[in-house]
C-alpha atoms as a PDB file:
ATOM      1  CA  UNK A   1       0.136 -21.661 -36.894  1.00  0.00           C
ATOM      2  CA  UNK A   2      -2.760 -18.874 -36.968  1.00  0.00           C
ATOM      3  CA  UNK A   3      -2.211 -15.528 -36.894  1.00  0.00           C
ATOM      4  CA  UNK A   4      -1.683 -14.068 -33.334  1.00  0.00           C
ATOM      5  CA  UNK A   5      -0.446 -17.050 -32.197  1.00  0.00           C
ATOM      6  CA  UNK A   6       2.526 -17.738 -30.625  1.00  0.00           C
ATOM      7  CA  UNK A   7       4.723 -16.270 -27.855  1.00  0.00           C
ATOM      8  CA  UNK A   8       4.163 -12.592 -25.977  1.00  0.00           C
ATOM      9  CA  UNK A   9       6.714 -10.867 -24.061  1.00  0.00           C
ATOM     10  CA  UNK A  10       3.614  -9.790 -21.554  1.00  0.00           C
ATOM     11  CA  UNK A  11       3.014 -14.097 -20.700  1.00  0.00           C
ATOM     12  CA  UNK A  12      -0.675 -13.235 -22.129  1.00  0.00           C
ATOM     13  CA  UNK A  13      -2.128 -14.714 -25.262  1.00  0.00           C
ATOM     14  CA  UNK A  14      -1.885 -13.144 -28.405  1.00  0.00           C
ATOM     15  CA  UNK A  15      -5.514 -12.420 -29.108  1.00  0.00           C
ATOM     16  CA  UNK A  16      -6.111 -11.321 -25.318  1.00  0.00           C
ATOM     17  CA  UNK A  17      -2.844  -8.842 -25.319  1.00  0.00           C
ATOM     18  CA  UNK A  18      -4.693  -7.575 -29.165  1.00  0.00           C
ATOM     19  CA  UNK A  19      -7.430  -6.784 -27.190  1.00  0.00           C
ATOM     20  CA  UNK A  20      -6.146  -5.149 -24.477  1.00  0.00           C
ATOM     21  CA  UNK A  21      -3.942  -2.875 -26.831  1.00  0.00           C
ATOM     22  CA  UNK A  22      -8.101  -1.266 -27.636  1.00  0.00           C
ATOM     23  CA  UNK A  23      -9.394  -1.139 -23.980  1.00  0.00           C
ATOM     24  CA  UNK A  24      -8.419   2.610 -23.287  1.00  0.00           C
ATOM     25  CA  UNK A  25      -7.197   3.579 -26.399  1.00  0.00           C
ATOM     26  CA  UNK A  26      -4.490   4.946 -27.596  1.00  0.00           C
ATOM     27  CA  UNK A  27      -2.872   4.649 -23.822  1.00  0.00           C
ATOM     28  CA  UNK A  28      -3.137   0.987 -23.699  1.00  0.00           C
ATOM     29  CA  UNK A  29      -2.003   0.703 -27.420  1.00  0.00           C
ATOM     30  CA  UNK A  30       1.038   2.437 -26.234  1.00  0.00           C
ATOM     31  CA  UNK A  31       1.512   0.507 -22.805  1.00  0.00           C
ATOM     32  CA  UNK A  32       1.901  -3.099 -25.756  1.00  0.00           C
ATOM     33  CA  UNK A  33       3.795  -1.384 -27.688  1.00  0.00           C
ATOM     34  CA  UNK A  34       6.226  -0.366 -25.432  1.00  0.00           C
ATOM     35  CA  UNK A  35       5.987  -3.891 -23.433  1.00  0.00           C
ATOM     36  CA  UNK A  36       5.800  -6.172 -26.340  1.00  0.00           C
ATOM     37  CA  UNK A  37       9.345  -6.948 -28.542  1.00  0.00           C
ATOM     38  CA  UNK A  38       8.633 -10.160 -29.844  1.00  0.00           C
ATOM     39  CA  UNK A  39       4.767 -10.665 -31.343  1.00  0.00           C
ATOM     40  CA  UNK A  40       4.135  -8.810 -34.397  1.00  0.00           C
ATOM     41  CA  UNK A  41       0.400  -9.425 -33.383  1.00  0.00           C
ATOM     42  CA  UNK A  42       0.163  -7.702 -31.133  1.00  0.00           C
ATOM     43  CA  UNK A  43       2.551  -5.120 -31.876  1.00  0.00           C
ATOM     44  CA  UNK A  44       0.169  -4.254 -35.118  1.00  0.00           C
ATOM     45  CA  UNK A  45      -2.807  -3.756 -32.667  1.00  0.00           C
ATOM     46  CA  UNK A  46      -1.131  -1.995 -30.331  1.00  0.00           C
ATOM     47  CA  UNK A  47       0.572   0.684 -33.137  1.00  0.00           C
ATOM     48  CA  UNK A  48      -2.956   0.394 -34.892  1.00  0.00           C
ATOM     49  CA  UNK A  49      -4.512   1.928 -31.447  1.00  0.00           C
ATOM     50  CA  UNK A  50      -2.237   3.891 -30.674  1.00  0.00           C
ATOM     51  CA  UNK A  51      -2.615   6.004 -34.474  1.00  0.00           C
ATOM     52  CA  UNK A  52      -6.058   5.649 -34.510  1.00  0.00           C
ATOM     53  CA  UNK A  53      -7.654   6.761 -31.200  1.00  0.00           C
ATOM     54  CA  UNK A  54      -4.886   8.978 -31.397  1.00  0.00           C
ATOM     55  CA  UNK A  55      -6.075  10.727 -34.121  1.00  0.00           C
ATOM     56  CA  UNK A  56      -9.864  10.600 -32.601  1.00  0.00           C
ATOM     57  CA  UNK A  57      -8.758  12.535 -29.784  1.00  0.00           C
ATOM     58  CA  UNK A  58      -7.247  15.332 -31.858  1.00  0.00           C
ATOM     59  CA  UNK A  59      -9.966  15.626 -33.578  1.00  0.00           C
ATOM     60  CA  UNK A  60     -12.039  15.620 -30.765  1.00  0.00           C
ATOM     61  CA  UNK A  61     -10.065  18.539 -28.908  1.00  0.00           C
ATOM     62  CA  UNK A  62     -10.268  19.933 -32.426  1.00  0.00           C
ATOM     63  CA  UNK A  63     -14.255  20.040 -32.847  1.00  0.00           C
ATOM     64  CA  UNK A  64     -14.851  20.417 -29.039  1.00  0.00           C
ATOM     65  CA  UNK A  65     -13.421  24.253 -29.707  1.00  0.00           C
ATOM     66  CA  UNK A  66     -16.218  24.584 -32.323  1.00  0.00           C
ATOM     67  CA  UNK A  67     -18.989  25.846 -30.868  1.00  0.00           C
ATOM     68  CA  UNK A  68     -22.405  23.881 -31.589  1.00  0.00           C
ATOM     69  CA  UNK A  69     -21.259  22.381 -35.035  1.00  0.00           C
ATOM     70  CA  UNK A  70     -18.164  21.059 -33.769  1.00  0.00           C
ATOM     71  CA  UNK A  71     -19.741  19.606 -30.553  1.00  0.00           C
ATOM     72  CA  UNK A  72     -22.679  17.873 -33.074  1.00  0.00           C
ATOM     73  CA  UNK A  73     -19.859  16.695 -35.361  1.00  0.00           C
ATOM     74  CA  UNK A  74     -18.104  15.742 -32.092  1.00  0.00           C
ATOM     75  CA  UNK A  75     -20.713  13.280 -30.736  1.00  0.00           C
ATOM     76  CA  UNK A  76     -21.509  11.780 -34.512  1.00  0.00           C
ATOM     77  CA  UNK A  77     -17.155  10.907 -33.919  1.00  0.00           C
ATOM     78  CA  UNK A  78     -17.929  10.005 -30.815  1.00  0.00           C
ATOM     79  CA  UNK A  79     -20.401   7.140 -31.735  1.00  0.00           C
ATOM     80  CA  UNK A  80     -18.743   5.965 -34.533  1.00  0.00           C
ATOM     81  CA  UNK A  81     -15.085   5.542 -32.741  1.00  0.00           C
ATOM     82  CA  UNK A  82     -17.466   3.527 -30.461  1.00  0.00           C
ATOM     83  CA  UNK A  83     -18.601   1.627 -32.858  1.00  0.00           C
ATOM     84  CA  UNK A  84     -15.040   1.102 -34.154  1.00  0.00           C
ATOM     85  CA  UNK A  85     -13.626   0.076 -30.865  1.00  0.00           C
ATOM     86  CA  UNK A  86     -15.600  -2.582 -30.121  1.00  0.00           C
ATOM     87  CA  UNK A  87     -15.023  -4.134 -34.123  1.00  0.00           C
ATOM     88  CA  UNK A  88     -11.367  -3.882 -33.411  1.00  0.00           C
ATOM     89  CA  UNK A  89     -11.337  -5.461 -29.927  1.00  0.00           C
ATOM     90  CA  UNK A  90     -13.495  -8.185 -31.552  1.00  0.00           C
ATOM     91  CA  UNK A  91     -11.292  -8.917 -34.531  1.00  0.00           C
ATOM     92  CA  UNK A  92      -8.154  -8.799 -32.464  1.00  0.00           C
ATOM     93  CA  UNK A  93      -9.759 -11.281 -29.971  1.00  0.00           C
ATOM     94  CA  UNK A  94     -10.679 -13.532 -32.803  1.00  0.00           C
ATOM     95  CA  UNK A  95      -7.149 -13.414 -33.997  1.00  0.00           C
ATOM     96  CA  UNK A  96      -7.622 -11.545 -36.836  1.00  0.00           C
ATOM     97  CA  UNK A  97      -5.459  -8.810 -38.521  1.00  0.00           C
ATOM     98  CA  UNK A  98      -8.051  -6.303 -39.065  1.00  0.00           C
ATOM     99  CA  UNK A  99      -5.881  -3.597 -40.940  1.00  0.00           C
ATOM    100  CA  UNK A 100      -8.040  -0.105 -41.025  1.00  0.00           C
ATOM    101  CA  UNK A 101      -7.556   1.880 -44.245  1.00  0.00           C
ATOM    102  CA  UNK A 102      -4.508   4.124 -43.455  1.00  0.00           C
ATOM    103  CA  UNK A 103      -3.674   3.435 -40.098  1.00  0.00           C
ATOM    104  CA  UNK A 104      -3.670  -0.435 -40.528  1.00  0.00           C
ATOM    105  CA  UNK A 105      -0.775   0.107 -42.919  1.00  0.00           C
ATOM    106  CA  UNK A 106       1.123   2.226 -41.043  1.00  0.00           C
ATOM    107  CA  UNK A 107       0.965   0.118 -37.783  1.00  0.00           C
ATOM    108  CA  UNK A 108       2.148  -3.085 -40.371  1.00  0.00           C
ATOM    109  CA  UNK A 109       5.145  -1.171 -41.195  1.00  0.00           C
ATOM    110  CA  UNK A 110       6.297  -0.109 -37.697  1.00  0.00           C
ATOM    111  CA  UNK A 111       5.075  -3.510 -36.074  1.00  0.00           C
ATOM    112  CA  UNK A 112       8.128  -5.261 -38.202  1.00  0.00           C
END
């Protein structure tokens, strides 16, 4: 069976309920993880989001206090977690277990 198969406790597919755990962030990454007990799938994504917009959106509230260098530095983040959010909603549609660096191994360990 490929990965992200099998059963979700939402009634979606795996690959559509990985995407959806990247639509709004780090607030639908938490919505799966909170619905979802039984696919590991989709429990990765959803954990995955969850640490990694997370994380974007301290440092944005971090850099947005900055005045002119941290608002620069806060659009450069800005394009690049866009960039990043549409690779991870792709990968997670295609099935795929796209682990990022740090965060991809700490979703792994809480997904189970």
């Amino acid at each position: 069976m490929p990965k992200g198969k099998g059963k979700t406790s939402t009634g979606l597919e795996p690959n559509v309920a990985g995407l959806l755990c990247y639509v709004l962030g780090w607030v639908t990454g938490l919505v799966f993880f909170l619905l979802e007990k039984d696919n590991k799938f989709v429990r990765f994504h959803a954990m995955q989001s969850i640490v990694t917009f997370g994380a974007i959106n301290v440092a944005y509230l971090i850099l947005f206090c900055i005045p002119i260098i941290g608002w620069v530095f806060s659009w450069i983040l800005w394009v690049l977690s866009f960039v990043l959010w549409i690779i991870l909603m792709i990968k997670a549609y295609q099935g795929q277990k796209y682990k990022l660096p740090w965060a991809g191994d700490f979703a792994e360990k809480q997904a189970g």
